[in-house]
N, C-alpha and C. Protein backbone atom coordinates (compact mmCIF):
# COMPACT_ATOMS: atom_id res chain seq x y z
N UNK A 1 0.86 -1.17 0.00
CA UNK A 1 0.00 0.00 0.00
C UNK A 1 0.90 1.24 0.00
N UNK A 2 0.63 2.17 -1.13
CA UNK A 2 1.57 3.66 -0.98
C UNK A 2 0.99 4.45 -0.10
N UNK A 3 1.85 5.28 0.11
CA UNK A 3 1.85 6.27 1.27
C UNK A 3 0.64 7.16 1.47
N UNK A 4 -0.05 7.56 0.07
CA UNK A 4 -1.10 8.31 -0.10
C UNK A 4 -2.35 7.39 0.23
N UNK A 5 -2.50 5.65 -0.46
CA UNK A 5 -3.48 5.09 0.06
C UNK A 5 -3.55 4.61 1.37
N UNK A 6 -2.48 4.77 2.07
CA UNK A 6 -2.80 4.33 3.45
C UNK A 6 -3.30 5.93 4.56
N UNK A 7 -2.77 6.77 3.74
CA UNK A 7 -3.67 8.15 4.64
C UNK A 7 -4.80 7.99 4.19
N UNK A 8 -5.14 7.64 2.90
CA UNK A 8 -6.39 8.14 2.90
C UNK A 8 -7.45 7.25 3.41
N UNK A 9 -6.51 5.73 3.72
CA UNK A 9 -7.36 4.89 4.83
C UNK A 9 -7.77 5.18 6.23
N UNK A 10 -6.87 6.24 6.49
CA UNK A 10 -6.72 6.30 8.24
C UNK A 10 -7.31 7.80 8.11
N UNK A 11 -8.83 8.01 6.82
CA UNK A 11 -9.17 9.00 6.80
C UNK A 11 -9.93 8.76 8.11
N UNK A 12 -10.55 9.91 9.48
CA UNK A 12 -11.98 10.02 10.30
C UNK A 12 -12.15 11.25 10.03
N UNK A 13 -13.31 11.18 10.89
CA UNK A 13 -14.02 12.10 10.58
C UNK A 13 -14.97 12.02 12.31
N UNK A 14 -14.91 13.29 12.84
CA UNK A 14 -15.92 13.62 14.26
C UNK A 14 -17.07 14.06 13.89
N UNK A 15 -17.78 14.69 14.76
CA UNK A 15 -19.12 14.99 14.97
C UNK A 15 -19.52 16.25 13.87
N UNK A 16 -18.31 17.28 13.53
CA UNK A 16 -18.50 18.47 13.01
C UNK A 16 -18.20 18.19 11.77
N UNK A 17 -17.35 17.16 11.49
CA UNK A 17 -17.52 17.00 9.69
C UNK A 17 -18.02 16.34 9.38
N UNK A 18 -19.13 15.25 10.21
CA UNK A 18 -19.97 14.69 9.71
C UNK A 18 -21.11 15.70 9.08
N UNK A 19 -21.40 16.50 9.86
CA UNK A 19 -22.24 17.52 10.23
C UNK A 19 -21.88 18.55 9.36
N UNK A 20 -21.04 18.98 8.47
CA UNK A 20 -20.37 19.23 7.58
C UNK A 20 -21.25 18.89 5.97
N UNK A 21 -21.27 17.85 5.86
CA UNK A 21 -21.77 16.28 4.72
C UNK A 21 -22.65 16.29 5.32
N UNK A 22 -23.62 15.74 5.83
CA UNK A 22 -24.97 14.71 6.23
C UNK A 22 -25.71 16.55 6.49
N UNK A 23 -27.13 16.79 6.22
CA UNK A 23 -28.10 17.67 6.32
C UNK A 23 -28.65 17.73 7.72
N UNK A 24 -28.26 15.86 7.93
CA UNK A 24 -29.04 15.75 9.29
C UNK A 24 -29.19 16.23 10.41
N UNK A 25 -29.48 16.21 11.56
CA UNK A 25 -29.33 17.40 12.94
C UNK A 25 -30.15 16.30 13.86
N UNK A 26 -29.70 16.58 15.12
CA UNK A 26 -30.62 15.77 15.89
C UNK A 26 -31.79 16.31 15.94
N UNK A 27 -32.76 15.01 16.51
CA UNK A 27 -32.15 13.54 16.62
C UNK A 27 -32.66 12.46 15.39
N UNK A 28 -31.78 13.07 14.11
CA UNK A 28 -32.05 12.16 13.48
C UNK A 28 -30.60 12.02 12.81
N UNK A 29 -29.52 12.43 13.08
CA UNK A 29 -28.34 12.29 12.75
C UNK A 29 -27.76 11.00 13.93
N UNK A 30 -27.83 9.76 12.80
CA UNK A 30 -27.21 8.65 13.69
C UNK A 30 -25.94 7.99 13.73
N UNK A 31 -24.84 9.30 13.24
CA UNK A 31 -23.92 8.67 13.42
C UNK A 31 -22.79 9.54 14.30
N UNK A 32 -22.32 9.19 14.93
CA UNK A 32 -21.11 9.73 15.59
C UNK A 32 -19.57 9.76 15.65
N UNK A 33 -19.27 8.85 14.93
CA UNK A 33 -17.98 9.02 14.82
C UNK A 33 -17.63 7.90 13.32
N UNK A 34 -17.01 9.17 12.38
CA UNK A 34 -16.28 7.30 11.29
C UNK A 34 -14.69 7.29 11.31
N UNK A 35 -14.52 6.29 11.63
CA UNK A 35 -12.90 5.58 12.21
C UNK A 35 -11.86 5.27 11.32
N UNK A 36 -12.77 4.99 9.91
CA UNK A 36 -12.19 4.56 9.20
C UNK A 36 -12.90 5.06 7.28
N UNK A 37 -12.37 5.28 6.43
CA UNK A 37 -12.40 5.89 4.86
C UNK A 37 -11.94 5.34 4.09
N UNK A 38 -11.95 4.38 3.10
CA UNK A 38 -11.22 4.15 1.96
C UNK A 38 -11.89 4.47 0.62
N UNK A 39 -11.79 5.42 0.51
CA UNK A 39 -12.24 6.45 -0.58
C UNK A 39 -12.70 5.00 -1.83
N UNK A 40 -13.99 5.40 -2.19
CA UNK A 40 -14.47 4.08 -3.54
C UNK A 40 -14.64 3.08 -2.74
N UNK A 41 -14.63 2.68 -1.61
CA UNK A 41 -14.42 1.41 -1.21
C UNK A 41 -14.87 1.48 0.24
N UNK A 42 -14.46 1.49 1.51
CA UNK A 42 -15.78 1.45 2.33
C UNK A 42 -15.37 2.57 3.34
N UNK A 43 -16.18 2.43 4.32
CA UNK A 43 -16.41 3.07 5.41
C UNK A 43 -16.78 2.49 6.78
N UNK A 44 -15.85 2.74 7.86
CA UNK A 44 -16.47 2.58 9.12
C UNK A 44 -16.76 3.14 9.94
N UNK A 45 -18.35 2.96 10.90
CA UNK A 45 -18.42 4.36 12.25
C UNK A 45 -19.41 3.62 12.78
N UNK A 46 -19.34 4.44 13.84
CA UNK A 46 -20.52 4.27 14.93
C UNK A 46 -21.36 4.63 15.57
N UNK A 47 -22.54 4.28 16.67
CA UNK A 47 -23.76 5.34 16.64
C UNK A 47 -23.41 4.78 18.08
N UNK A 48 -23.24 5.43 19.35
CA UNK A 48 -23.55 4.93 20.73
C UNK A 48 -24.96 5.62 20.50
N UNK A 49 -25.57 3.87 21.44
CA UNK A 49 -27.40 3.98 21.50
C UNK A 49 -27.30 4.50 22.91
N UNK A 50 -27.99 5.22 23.25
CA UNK A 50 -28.13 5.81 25.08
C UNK A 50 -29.61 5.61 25.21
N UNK A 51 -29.68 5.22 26.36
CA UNK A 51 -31.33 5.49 27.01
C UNK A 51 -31.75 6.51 26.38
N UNK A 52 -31.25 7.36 26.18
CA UNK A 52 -31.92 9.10 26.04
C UNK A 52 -32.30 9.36 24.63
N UNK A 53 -32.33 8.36 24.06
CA UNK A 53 -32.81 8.36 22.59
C UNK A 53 -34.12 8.55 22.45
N UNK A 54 -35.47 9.39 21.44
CA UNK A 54 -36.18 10.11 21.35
C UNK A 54 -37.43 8.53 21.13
N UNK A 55 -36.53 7.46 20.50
CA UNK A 55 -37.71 7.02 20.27
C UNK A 55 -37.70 5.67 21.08
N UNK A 56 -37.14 5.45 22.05
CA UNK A 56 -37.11 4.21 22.88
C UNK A 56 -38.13 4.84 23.88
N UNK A 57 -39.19 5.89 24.10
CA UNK A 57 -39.99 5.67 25.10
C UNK A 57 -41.23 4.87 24.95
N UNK A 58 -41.11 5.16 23.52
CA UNK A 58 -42.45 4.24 22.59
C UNK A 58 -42.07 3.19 21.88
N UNK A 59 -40.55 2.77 22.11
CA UNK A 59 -40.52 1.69 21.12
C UNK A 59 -39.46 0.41 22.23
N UNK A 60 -40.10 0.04 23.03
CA UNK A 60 -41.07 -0.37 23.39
C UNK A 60 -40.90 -0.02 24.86
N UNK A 61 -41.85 0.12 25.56
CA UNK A 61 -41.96 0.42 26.83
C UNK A 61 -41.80 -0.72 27.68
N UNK A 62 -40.79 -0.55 28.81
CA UNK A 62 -40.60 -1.38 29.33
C UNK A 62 -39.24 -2.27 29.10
N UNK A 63 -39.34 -2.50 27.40
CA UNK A 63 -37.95 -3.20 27.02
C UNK A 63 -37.55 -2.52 25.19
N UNK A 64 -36.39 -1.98 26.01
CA UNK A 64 -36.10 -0.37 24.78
C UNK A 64 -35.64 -1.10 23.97
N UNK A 65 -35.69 -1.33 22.57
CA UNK A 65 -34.91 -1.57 21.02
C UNK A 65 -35.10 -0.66 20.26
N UNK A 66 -33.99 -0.37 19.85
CA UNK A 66 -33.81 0.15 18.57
C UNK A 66 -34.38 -0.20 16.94
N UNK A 67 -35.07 0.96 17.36
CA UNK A 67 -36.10 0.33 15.52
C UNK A 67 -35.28 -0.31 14.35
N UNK A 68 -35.59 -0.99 13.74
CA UNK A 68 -34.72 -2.11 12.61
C UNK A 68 -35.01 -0.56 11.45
N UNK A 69 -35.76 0.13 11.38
CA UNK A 69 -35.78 0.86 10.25
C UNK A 69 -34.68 2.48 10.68
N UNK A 70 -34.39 3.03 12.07
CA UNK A 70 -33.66 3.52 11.78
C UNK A 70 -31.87 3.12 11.86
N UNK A 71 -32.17 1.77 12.18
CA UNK A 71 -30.42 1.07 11.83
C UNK A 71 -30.30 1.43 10.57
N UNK A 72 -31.40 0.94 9.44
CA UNK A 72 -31.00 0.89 7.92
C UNK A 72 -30.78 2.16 8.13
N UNK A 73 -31.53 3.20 8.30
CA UNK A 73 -30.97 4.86 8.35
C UNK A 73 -29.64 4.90 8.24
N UNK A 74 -29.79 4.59 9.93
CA UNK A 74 -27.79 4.80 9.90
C UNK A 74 -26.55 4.37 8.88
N UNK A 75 -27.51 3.14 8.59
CA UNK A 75 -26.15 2.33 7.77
C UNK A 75 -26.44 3.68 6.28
N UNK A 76 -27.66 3.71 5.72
CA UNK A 76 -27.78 5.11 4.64
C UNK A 76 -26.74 5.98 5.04
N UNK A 77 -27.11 6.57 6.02
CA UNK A 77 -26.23 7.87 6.31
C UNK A 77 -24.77 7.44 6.63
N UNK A 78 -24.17 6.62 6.55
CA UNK A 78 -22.73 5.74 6.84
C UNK A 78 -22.44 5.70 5.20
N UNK A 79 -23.10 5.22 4.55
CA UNK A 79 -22.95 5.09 3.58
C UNK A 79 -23.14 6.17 2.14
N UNK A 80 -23.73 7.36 2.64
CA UNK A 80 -23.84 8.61 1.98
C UNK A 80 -22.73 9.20 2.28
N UNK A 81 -21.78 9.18 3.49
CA UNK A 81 -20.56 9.73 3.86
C UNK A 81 -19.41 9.02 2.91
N UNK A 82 -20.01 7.85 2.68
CA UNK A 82 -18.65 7.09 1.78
C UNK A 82 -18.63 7.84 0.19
N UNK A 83 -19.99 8.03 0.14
CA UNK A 83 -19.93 8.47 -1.24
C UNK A 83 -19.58 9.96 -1.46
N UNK A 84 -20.21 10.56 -0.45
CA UNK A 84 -19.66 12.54 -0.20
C UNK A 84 -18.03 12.15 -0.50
N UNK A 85 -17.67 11.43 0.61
CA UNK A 85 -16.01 11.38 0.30
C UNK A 85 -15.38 11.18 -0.81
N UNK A 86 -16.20 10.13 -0.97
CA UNK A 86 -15.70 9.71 -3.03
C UNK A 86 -15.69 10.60 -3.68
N UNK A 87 -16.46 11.65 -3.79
CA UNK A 87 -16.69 12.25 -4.51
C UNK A 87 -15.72 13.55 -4.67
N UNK A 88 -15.33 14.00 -3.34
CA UNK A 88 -14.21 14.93 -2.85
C UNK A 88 -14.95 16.01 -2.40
N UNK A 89 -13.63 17.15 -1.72
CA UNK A 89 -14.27 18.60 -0.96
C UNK A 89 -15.18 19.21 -2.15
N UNK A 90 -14.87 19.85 -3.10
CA UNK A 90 -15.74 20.19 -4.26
C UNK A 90 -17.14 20.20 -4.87
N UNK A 91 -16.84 18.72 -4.72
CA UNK A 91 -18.28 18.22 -5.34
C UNK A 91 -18.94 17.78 -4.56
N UNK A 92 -18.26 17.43 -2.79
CA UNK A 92 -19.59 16.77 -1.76
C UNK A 92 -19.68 18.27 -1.43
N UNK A 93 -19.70 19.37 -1.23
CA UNK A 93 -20.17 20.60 -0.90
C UNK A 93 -21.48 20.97 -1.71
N UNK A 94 -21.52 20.11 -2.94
CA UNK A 94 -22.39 21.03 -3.55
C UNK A 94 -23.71 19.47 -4.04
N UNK A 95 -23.58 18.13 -3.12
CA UNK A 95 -23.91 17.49 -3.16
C UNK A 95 -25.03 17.00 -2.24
N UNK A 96 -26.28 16.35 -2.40
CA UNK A 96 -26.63 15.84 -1.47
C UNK A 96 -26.96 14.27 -1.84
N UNK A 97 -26.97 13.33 -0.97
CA UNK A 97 -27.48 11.98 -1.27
C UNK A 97 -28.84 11.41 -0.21
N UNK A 98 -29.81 11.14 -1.08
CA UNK A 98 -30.80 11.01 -0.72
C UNK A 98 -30.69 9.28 -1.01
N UNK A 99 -31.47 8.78 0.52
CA UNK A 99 -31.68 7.04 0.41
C UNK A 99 -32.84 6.99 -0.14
N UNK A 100 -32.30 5.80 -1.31
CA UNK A 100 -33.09 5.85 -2.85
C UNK A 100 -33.70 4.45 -2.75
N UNK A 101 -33.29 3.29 -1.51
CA UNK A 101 -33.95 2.17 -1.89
C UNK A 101 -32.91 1.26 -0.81
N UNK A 102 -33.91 -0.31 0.07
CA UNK A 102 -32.77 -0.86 0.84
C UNK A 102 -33.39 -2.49 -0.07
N UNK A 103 -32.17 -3.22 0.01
CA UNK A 103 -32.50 -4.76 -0.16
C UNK A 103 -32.37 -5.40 0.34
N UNK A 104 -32.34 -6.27 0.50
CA UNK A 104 -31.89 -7.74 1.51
C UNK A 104 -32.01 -7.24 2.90
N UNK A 105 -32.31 -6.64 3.35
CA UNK A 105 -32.77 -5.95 4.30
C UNK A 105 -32.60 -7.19 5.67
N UNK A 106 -31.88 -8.07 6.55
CA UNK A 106 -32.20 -8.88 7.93
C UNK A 106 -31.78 -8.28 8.55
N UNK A 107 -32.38 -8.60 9.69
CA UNK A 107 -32.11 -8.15 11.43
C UNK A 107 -31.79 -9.35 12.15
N UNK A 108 -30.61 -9.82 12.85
CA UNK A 108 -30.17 -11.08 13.60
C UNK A 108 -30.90 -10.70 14.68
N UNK A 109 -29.88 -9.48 15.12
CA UNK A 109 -30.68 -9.26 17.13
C UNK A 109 -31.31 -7.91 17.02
N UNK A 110 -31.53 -7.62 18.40
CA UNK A 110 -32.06 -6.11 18.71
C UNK A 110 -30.50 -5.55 19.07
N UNK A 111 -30.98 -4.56 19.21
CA UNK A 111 -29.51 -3.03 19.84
C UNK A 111 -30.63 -2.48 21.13
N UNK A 112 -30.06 -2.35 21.70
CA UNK A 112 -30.91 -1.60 22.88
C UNK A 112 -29.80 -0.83 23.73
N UNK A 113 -30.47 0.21 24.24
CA UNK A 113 -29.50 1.16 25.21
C UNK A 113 -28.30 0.37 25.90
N UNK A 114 -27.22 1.70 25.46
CA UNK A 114 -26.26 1.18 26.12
C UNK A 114 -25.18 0.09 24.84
N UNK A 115 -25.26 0.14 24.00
CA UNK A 115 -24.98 -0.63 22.80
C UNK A 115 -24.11 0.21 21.98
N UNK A 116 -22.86 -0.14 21.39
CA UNK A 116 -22.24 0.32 20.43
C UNK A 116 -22.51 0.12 19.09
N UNK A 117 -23.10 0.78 17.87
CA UNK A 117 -23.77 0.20 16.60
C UNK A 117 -22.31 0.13 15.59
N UNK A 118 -21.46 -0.61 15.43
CA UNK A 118 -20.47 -0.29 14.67
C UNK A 118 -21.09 -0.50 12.98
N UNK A 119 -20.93 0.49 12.45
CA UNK A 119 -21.63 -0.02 11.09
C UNK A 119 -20.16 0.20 10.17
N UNK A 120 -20.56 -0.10 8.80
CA UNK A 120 -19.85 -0.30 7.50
C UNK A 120 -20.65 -0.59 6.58
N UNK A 121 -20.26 0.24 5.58
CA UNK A 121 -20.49 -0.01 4.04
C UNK A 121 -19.43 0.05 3.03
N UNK A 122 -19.31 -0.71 2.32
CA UNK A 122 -19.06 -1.01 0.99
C UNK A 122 -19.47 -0.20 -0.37
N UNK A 123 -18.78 0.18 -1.14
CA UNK A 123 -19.20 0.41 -1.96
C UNK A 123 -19.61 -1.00 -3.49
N UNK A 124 -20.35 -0.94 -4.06
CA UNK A 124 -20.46 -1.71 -4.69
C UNK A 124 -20.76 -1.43 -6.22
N UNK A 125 -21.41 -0.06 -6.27
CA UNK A 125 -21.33 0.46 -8.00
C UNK A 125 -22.20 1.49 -7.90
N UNK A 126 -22.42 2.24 -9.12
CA UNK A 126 -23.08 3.31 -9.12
C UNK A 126 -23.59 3.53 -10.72
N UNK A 127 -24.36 3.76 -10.70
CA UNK A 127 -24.97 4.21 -12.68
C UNK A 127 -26.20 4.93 -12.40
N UNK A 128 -25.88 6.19 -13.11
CA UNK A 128 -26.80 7.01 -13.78
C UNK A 128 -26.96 7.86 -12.22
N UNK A 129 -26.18 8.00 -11.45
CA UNK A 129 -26.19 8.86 -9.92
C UNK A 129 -26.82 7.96 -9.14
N UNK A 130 -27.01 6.74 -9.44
CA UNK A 130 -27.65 5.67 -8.43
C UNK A 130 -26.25 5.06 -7.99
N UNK A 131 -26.02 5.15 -6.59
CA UNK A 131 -24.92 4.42 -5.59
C UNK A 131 -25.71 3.44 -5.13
N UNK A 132 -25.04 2.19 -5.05
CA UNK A 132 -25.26 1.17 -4.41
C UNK A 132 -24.49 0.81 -3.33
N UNK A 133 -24.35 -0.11 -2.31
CA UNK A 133 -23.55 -0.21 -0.83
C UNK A 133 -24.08 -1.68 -0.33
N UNK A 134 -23.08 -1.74 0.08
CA UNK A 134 -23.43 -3.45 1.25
C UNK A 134 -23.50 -2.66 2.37
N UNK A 135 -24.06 -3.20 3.19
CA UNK A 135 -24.07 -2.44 4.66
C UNK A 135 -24.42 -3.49 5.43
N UNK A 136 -23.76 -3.41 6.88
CA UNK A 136 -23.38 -4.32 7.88
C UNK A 136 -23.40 -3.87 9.74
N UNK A 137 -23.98 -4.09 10.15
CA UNK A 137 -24.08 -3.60 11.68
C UNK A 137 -24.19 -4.27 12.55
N UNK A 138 -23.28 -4.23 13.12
CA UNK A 138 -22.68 -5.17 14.87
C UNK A 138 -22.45 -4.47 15.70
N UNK A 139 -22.85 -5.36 17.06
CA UNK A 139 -22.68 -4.91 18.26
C UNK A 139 -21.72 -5.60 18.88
N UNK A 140 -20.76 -5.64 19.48
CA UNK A 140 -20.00 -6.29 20.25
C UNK A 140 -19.13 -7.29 19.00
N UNK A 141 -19.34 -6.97 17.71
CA UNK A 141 -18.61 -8.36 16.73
C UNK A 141 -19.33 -9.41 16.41
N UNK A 142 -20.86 -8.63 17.20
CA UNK A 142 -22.13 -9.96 16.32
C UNK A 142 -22.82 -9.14 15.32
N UNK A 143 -23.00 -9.86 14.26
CA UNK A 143 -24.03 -8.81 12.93
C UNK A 143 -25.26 -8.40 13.52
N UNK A 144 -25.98 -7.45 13.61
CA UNK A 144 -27.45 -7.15 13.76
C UNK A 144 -28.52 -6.75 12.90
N UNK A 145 -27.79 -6.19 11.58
CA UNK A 145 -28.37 -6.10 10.71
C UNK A 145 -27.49 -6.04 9.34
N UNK A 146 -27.96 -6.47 8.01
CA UNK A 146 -27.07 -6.66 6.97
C UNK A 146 -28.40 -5.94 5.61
N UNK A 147 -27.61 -5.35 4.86
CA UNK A 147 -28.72 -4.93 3.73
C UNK A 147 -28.07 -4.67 2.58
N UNK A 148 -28.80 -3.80 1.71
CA UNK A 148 -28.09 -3.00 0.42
C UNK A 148 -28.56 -2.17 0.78
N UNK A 149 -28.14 -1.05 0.40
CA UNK A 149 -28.65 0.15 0.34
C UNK A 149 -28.41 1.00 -0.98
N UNK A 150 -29.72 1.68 -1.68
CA UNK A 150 -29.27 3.14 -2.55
C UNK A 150 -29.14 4.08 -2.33
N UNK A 151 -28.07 4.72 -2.82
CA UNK A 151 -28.26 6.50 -2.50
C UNK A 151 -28.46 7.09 -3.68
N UNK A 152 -29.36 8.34 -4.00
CA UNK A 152 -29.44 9.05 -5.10
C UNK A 152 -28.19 10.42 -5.02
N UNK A 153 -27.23 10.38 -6.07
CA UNK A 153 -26.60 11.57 -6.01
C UNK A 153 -27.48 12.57 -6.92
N UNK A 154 -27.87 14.09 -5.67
CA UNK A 154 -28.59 14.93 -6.56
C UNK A 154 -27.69 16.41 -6.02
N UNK A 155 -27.51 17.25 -6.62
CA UNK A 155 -27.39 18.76 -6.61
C UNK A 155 -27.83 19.31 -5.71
N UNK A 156 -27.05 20.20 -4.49
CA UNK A 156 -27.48 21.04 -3.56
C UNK A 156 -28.89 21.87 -4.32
């Protein structure tokens, strides 16, 4: 590996350049930290779940999980960061990616408070501004959820 592809592996990224890229704002921005960048190729980060999350008072009372539909979120928004990056400072400034579609969509376990969501995506292809992604989410080094995901690349 040359010198340039291994920085641009040991790309992260915190709370403010996510926030930077992603439109999102709490509490619907679910990601917190990405650890890891390989520009075209994948991405890793994570969401700490806390009690104090907006939608565990109703989902479910009594015994808190994390909705299976905003994991796929996260893994979207994990995976819209892979593609902002791909794309570079330039063109993710003037970019947004909208989740265009999920497939294969399973859930092994629940995530519930107190849980580290480590996610990753893959890149896997793109035509006609349609991005495609594998996406993968574990807790502790067990899968919890696995999908595809689309993103639409469209114009600020």
């Amino acid at each position: 590996m040359s010198d340039q592809e291994q920085n641009e592996s040991m790309i992260t990224m915190d709370h403010a350049e996510i926030s930077e890229l992603l439109p999102h704002r709490y509490p619907f921005l679910l990601v917190d930290r990405v650890v890891e960048v390989q520009k075209g190729e994948l991405i890793r980060g994570f969401k700490n779940v806390t009690i104090n999350e907006p939608f565990f008072g109703g989902h479910f009372p009594g015994h808190p999980i994390m909705p299976g539909v905003l994991i796929v979120e996260a893994l979207a928004q994990v995976a819209g960061l892979l593609g902002l990056k791909t794309l570079g400072e330039e063109r993710a400034r003037n970019t947004l990616y909208y989740f265009a579609g999920v497939d294969k969509a399973r859930f092994k376990r629940p995530v519930m408070p107190g849980d580290r969501l480590d996610m990753e995506a893959r890149y896997l292809k793109d035509k006609g501004g349609i991005w495609r992604f594998a996406c993968e989410a574990k807790v502790d080094g067990k899968v919890v959820c696995q999908c595809e995901v689309m993103c639409a690349e469209r114009e600020r």
